[in-house]
PDB file of N, CA and C in Angstrom:
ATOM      1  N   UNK A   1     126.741 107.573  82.983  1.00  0.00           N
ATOM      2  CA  UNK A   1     126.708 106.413  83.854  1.00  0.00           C
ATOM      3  C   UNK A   1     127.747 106.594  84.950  1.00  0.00           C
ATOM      4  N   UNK A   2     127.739 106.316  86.118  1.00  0.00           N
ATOM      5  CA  UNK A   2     128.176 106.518  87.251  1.00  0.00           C
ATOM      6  C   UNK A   2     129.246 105.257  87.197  1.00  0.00           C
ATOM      7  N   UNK A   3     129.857 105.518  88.831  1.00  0.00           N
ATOM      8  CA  UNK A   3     130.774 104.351  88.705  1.00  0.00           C
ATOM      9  C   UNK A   3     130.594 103.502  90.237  1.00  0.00           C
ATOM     10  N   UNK A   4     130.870 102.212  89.501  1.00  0.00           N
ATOM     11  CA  UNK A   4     129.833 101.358  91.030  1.00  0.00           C
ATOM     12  C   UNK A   4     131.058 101.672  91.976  1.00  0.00           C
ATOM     13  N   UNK A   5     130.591 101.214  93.350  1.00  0.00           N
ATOM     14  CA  UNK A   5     131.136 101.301  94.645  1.00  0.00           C
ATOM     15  C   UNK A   5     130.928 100.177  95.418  1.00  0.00           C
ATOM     16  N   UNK A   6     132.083  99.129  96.215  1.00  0.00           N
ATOM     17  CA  UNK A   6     131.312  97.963  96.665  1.00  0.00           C
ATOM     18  C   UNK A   6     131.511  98.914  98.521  1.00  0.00           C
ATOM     19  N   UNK A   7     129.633  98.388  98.482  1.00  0.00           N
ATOM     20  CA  UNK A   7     129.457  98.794  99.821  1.00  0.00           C
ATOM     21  C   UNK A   7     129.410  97.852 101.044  1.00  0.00           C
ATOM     22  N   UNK A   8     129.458  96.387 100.253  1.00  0.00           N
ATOM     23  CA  UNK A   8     129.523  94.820 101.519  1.00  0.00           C
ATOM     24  C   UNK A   8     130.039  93.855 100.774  1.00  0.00           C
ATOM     25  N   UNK A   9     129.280  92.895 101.609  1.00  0.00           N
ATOM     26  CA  UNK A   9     129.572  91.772 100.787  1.00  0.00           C
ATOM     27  C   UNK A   9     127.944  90.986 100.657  1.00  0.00           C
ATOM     28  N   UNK A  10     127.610  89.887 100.246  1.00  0.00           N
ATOM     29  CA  UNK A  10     126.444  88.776  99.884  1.00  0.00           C
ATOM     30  C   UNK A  10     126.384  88.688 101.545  1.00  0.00           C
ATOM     31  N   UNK A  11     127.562  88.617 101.852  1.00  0.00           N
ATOM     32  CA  UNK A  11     127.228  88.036 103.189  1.00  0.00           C
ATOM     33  C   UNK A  11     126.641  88.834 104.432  1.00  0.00           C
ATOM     34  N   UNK A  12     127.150  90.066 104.069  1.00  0.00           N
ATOM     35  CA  UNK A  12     126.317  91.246 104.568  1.00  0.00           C
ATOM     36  C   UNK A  12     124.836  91.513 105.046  1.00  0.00           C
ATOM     37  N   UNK A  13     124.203  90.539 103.821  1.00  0.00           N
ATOM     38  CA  UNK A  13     122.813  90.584 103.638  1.00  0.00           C
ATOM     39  C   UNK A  13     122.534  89.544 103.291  1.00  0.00           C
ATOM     40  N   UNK A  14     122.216  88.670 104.218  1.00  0.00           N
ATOM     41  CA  UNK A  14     121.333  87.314 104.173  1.00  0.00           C
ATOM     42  C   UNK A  14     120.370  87.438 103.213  1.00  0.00           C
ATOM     43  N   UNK A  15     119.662  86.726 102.403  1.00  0.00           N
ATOM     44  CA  UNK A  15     118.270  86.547 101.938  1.00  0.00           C
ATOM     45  C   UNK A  15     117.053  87.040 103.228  1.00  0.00           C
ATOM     46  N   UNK A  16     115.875  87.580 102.288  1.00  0.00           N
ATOM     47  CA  UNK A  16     114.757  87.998 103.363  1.00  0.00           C
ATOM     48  C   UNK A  16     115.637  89.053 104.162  1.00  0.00           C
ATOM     49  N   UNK A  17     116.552  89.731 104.164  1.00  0.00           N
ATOM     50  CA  UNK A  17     117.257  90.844 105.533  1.00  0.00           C
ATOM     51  C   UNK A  17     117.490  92.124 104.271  1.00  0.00           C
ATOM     52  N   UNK A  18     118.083  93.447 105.139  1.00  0.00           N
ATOM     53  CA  UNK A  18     117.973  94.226 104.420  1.00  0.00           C
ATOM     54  C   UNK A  18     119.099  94.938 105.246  1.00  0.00           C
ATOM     55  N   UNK A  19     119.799  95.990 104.497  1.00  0.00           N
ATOM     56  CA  UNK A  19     120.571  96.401 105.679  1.00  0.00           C
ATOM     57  C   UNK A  19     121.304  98.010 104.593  1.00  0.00           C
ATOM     58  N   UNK A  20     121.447  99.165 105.619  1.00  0.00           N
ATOM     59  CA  UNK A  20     121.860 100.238 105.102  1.00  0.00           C
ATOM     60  C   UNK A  20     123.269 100.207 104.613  1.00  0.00           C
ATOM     61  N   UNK A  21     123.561 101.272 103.293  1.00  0.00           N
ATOM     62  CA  UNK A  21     125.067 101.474 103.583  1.00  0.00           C
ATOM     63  C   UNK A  21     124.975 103.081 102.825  1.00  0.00           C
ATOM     64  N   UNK A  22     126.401 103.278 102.968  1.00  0.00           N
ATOM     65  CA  UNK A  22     126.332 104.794 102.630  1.00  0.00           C
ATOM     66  C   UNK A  22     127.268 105.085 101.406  1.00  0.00           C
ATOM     67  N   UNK A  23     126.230 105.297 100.326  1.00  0.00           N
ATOM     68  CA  UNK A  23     126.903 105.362  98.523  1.00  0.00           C
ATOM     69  C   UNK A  23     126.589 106.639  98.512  1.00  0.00           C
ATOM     70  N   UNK A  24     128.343 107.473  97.901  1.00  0.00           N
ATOM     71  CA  UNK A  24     128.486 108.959  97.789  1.00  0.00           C
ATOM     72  C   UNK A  24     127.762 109.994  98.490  1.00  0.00           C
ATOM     73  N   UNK A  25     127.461 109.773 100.075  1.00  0.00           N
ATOM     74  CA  UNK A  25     126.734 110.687 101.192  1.00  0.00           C
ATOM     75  C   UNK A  25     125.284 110.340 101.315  1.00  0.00           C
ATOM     76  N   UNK A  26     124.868 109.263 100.262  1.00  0.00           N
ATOM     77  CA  UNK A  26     123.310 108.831 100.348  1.00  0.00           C
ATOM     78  C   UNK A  26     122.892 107.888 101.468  1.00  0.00           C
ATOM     79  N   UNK A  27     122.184 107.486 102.555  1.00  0.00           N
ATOM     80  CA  UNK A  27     122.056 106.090 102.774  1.00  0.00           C
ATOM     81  C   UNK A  27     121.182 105.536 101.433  1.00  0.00           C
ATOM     82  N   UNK A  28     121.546 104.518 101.328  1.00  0.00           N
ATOM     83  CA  UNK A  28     121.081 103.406 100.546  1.00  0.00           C
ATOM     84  C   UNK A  28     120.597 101.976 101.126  1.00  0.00           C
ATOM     85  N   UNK A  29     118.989 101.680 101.212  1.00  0.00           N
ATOM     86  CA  UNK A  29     119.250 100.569 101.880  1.00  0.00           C
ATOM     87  C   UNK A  29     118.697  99.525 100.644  1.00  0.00           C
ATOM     88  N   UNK A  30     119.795  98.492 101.593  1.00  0.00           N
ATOM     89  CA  UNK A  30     120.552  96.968 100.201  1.00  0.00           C
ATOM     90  C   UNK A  30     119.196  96.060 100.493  1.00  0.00           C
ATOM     91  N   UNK A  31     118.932  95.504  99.535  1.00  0.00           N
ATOM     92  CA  UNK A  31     117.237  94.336 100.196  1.00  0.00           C
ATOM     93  C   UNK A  31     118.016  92.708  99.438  1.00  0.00           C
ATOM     94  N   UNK A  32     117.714  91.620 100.328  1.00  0.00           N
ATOM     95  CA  UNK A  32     118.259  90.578  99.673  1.00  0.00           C
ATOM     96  C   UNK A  32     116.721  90.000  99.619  1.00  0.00           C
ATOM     97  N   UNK A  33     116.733  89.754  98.120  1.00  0.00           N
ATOM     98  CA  UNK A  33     114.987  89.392  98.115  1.00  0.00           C
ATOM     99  C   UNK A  33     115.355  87.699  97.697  1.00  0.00           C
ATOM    100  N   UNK A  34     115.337  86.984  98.206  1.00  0.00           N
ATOM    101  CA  UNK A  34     115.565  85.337  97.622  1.00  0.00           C
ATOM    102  C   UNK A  34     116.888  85.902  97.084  1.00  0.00           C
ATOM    103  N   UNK A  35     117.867  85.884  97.301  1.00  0.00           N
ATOM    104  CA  UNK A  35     119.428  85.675  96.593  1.00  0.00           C
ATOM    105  C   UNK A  35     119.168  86.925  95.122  1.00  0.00           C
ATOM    106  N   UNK A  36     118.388  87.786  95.342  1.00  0.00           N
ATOM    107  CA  UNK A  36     118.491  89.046  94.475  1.00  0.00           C
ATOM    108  C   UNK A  36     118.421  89.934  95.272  1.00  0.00           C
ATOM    109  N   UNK A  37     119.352  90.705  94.461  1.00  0.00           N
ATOM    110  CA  UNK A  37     119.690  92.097  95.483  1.00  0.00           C
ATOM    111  C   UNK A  37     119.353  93.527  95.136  1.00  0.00           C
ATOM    112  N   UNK A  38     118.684  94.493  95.823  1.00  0.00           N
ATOM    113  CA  UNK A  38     117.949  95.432  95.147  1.00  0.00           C
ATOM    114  C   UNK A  38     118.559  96.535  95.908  1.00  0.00           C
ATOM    115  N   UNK A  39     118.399  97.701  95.796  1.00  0.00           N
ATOM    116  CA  UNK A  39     118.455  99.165  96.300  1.00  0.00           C
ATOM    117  C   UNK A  39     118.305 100.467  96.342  1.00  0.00           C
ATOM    118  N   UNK A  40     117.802 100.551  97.473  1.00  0.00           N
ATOM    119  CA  UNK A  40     116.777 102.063  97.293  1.00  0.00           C
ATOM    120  C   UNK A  40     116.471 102.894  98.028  1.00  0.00           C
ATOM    121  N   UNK A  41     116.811 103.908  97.891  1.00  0.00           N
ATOM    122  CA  UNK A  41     117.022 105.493  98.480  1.00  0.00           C
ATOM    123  C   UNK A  41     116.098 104.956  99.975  1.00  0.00           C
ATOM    124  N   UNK A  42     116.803 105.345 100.883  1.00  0.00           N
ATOM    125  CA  UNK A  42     116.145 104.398 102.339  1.00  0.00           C
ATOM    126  C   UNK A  42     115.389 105.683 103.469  1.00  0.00           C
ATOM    127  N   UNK A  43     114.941 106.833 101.887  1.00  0.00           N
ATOM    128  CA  UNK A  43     114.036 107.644 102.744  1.00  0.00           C
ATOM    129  C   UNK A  43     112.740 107.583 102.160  1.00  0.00           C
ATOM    130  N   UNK A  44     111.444 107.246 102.557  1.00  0.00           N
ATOM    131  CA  UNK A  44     110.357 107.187 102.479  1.00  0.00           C
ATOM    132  C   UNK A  44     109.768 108.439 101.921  1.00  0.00           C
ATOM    133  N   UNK A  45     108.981 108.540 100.609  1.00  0.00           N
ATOM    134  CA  UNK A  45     109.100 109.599  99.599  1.00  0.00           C
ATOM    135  C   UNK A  45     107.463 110.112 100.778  1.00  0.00           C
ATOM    136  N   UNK A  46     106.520 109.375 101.497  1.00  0.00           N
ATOM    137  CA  UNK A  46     105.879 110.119 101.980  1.00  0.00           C
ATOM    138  C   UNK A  46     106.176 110.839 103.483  1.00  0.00           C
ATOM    139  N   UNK A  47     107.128 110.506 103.971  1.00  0.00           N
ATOM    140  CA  UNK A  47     106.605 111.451 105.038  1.00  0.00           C
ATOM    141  C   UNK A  47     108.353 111.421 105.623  1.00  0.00           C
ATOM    142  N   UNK A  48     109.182 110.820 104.732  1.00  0.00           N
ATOM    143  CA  UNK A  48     110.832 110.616 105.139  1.00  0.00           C
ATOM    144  C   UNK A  48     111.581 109.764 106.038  1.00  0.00           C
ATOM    145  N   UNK A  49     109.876 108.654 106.160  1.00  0.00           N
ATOM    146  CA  UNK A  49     110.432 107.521 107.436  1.00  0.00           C
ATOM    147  C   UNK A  49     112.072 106.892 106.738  1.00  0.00           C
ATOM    148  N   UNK A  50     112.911 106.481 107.508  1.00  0.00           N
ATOM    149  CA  UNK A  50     114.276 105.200 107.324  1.00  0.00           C
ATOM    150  C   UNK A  50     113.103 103.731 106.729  1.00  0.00           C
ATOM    151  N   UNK A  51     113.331 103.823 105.908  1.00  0.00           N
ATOM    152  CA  UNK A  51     112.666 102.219 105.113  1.00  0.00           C
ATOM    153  C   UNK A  51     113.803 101.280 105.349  1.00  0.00           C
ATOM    154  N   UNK A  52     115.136 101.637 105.401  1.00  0.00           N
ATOM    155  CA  UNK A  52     115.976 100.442 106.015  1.00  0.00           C
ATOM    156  C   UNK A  52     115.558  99.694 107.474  1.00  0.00           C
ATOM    157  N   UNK A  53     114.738 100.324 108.456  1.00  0.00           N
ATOM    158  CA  UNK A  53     114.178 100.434 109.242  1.00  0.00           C
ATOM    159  C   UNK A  53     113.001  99.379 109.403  1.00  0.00           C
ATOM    160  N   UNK A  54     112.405  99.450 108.752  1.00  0.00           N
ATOM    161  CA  UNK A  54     110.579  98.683 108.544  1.00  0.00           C
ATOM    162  C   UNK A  54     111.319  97.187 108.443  1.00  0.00           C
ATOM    163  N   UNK A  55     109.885  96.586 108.541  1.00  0.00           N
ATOM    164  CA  UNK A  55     109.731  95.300 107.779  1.00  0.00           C
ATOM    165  C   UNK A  55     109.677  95.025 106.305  1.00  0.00           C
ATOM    166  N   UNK A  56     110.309  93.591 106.082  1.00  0.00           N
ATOM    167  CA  UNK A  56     110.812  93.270 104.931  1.00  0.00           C
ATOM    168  C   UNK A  56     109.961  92.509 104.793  1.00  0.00           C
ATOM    169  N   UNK A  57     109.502  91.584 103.947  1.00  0.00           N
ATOM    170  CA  UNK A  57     108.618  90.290 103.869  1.00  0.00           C
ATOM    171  C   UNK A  57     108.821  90.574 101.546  1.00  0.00           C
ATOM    172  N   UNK A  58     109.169  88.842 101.634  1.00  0.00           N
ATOM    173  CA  UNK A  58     109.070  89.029  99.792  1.00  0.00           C
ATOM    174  C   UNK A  58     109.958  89.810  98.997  1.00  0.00           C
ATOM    175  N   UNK A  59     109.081  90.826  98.404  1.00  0.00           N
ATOM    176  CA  UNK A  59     109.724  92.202  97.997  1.00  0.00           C
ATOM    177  C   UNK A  59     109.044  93.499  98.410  1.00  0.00           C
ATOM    178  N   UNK A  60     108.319  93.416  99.306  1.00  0.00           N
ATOM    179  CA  UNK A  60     107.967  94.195  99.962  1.00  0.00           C
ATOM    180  C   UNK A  60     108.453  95.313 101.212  1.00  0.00           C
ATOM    181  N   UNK A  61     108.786  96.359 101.221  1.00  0.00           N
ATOM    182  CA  UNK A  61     109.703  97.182 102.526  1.00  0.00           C
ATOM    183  C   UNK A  61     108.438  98.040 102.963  1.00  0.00           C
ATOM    184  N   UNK A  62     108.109  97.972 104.590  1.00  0.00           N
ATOM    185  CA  UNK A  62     107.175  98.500 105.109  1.00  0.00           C
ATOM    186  C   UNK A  62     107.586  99.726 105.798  1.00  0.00           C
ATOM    187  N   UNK A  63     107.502 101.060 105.524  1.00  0.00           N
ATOM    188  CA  UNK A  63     107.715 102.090 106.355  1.00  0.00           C
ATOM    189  C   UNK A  63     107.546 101.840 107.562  1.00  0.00           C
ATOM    190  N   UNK A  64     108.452 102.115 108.761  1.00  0.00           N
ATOM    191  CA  UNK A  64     108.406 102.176 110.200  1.00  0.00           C
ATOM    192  C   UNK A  64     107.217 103.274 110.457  1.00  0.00           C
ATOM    193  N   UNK A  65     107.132 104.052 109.861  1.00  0.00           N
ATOM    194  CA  UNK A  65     106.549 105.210 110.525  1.00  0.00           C
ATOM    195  C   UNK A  65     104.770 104.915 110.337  1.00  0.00           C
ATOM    196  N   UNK A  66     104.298 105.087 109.083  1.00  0.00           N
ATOM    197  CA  UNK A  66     103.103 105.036 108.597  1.00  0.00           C
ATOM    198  C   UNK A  66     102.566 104.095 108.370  1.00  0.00           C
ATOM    199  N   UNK A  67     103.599 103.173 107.514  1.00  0.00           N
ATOM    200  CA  UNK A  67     103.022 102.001 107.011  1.00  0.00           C
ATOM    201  C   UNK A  67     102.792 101.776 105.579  1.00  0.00           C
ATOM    202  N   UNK A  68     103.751 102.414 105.120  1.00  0.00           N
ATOM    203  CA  UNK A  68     103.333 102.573 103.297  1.00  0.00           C
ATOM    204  C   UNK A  68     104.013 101.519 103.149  1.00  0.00           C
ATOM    205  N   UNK A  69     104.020 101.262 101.869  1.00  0.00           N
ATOM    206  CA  UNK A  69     104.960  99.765 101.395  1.00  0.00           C
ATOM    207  C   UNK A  69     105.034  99.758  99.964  1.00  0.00           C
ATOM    208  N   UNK A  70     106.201  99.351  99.584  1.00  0.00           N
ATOM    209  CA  UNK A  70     107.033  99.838  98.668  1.00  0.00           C
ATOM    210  C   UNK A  70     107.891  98.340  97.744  1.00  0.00           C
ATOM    211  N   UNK A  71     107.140  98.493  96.529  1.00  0.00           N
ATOM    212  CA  UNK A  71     107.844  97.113  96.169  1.00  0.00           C
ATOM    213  C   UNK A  71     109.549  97.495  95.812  1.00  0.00           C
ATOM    214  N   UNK A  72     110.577  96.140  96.456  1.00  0.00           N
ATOM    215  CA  UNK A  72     111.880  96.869  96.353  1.00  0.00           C
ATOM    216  C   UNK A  72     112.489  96.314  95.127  1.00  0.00           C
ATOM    217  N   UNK A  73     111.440  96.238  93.890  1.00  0.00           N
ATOM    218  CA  UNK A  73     112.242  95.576  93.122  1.00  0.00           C
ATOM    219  C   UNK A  73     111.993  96.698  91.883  1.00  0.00           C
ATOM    220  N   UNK A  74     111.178  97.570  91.854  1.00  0.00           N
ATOM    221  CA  UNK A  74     110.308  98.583  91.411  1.00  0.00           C
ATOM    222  C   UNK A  74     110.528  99.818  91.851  1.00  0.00           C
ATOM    223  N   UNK A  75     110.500 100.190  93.212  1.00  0.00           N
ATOM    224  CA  UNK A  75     110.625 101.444  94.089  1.00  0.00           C
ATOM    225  C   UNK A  75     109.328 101.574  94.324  1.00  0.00           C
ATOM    226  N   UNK A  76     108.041 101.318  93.408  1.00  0.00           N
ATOM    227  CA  UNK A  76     106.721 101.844  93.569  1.00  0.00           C
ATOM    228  C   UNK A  76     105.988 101.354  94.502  1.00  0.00           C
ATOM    229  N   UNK A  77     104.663 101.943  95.266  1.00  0.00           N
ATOM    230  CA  UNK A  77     104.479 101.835  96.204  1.00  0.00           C
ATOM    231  C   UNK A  77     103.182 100.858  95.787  1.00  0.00           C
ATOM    232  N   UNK A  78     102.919  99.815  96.671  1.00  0.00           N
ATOM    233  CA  UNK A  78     102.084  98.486  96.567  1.00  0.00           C
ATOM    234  C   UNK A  78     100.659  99.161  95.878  1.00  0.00           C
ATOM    235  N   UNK A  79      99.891  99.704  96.547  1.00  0.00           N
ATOM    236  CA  UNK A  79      98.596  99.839  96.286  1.00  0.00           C
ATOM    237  C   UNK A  79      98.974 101.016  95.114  1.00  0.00           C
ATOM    238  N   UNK A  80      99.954 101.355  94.359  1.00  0.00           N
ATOM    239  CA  UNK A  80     100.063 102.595  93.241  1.00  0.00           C
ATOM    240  C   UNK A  80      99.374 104.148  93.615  1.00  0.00           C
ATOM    241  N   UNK A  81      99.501 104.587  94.792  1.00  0.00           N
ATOM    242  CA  UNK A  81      99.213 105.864  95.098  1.00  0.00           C
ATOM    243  C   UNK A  81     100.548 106.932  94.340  1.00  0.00           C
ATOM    244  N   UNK A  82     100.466 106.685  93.520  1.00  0.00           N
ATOM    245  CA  UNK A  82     101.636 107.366  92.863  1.00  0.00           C
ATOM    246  C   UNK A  82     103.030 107.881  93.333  1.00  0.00           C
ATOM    247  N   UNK A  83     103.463 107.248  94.775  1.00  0.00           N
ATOM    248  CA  UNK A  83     104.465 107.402  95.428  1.00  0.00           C
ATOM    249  C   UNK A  83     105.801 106.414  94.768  1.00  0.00           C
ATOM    250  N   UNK A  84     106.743 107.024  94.834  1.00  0.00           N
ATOM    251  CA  UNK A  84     108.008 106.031  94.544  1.00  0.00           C
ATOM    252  C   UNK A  84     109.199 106.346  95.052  1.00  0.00           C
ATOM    253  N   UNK A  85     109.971 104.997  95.468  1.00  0.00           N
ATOM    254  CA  UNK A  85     111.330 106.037  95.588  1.00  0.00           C
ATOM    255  C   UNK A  85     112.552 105.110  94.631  1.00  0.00           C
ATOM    256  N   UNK A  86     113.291 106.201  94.691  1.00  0.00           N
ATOM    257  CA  UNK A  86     114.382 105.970  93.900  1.00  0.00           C
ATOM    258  C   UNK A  86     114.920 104.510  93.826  1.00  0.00           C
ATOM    259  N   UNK A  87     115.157 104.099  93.074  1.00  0.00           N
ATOM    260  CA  UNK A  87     116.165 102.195  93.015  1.00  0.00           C
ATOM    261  C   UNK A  87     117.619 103.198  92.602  1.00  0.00           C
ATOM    262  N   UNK A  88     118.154 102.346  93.102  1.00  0.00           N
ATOM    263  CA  UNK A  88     120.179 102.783  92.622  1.00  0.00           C
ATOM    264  C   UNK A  88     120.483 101.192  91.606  1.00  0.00           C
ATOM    265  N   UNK A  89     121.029 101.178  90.551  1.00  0.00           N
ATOM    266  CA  UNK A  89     121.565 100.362  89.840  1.00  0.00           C
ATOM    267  C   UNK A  89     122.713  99.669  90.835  1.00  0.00           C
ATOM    268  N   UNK A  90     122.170  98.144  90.968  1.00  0.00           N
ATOM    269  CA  UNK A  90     123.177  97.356  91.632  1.00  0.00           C
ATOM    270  C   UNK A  90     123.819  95.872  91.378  1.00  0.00           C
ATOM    271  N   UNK A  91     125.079  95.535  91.545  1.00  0.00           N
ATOM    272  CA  UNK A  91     125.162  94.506  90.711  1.00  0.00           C
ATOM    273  C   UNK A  91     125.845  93.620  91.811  1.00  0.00           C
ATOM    274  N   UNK A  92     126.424  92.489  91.866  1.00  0.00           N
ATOM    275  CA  UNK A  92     126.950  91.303  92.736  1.00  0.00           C
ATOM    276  C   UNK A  92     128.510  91.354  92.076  1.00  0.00           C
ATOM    277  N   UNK A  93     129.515  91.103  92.149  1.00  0.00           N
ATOM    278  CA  UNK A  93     130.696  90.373  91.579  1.00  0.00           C
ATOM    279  C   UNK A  93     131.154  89.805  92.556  1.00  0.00           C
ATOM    280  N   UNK A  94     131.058  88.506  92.377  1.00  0.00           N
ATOM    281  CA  UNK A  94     132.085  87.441  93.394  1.00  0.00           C
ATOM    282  C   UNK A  94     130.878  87.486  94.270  1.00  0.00           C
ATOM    283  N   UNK A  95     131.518  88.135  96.032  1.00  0.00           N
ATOM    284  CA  UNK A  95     131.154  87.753  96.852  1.00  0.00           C
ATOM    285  C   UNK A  95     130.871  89.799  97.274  1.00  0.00           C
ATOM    286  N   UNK A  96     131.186  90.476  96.135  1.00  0.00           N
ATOM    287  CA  UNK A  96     130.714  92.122  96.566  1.00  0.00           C
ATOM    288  C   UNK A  96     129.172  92.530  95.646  1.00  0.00           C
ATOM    289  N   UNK A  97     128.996  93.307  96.761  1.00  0.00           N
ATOM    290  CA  UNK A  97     127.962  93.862  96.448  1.00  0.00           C
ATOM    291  C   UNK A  97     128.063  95.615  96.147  1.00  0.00           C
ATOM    292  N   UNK A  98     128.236  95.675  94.764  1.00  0.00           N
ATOM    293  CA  UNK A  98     128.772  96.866  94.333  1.00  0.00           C
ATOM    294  C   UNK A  98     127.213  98.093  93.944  1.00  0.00           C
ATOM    295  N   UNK A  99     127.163  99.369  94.212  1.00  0.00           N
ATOM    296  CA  UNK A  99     125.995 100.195  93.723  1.00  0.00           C
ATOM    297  C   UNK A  99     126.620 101.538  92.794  1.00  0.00           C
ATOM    298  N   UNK A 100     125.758 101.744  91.987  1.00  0.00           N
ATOM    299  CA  UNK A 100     126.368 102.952  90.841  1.00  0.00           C
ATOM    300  C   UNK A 100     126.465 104.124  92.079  1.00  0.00           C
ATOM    301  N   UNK A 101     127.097 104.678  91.974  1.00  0.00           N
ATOM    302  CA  UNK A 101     127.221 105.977  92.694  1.00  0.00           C
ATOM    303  C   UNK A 101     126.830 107.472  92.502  1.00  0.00           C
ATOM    304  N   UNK A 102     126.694 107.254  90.772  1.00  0.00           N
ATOM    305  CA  UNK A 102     125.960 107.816  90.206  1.00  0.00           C
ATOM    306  C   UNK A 102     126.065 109.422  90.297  1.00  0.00           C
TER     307      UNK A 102
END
């Protein structure tokens, strides 16, 4: 087990917004889905679009590039074309928003 890292704060990331940060040389982008907070490798496993990038809506993250979409609570991709990307273990304390570093 890795050891978390706080990369913001709650406030960082509004609800519905999403926003990058950089855990041990990775970007990681943070998703505030309704006051839950998710995170996940913010390169697009098909073609390497920035998913920090796309549209957010729900739990949904829409590739800028193509258009794939990716549930961010899961990593897996909506319609199950067997695409996924990575989630990072992430937790809240207080007012930080800490990710395993892993």
């Amino acid at each position: 087990m890795g050891e978390y890292r706080k990369v913001g704060t709650t406030s960082d990331v509004p609800p519905g917004q999403k926003k990058v940060f950089q855990v041990a040389g990775k970007d990681v982008a943070v998703f505030n889905a309704e006051g839950k907070f998710y995170a996940l490798e913010n390169t697009c496993p098909h073609a390497g679009g920035p998913l920090g990038e796309g549209m957010f809506s729900g739990t949904v993250i829409t590739c800028p590039w193509h258009g794939f979409q990716f549930n961010v609570t899961t990593g897996g991709h909506v319609l199950g074309r067997g695409l996924k990307v990575s989630c990072f273990p992430i937790k809240v304390q207080g007012n930080d928003i800490l990710i395993e570093a892993g």
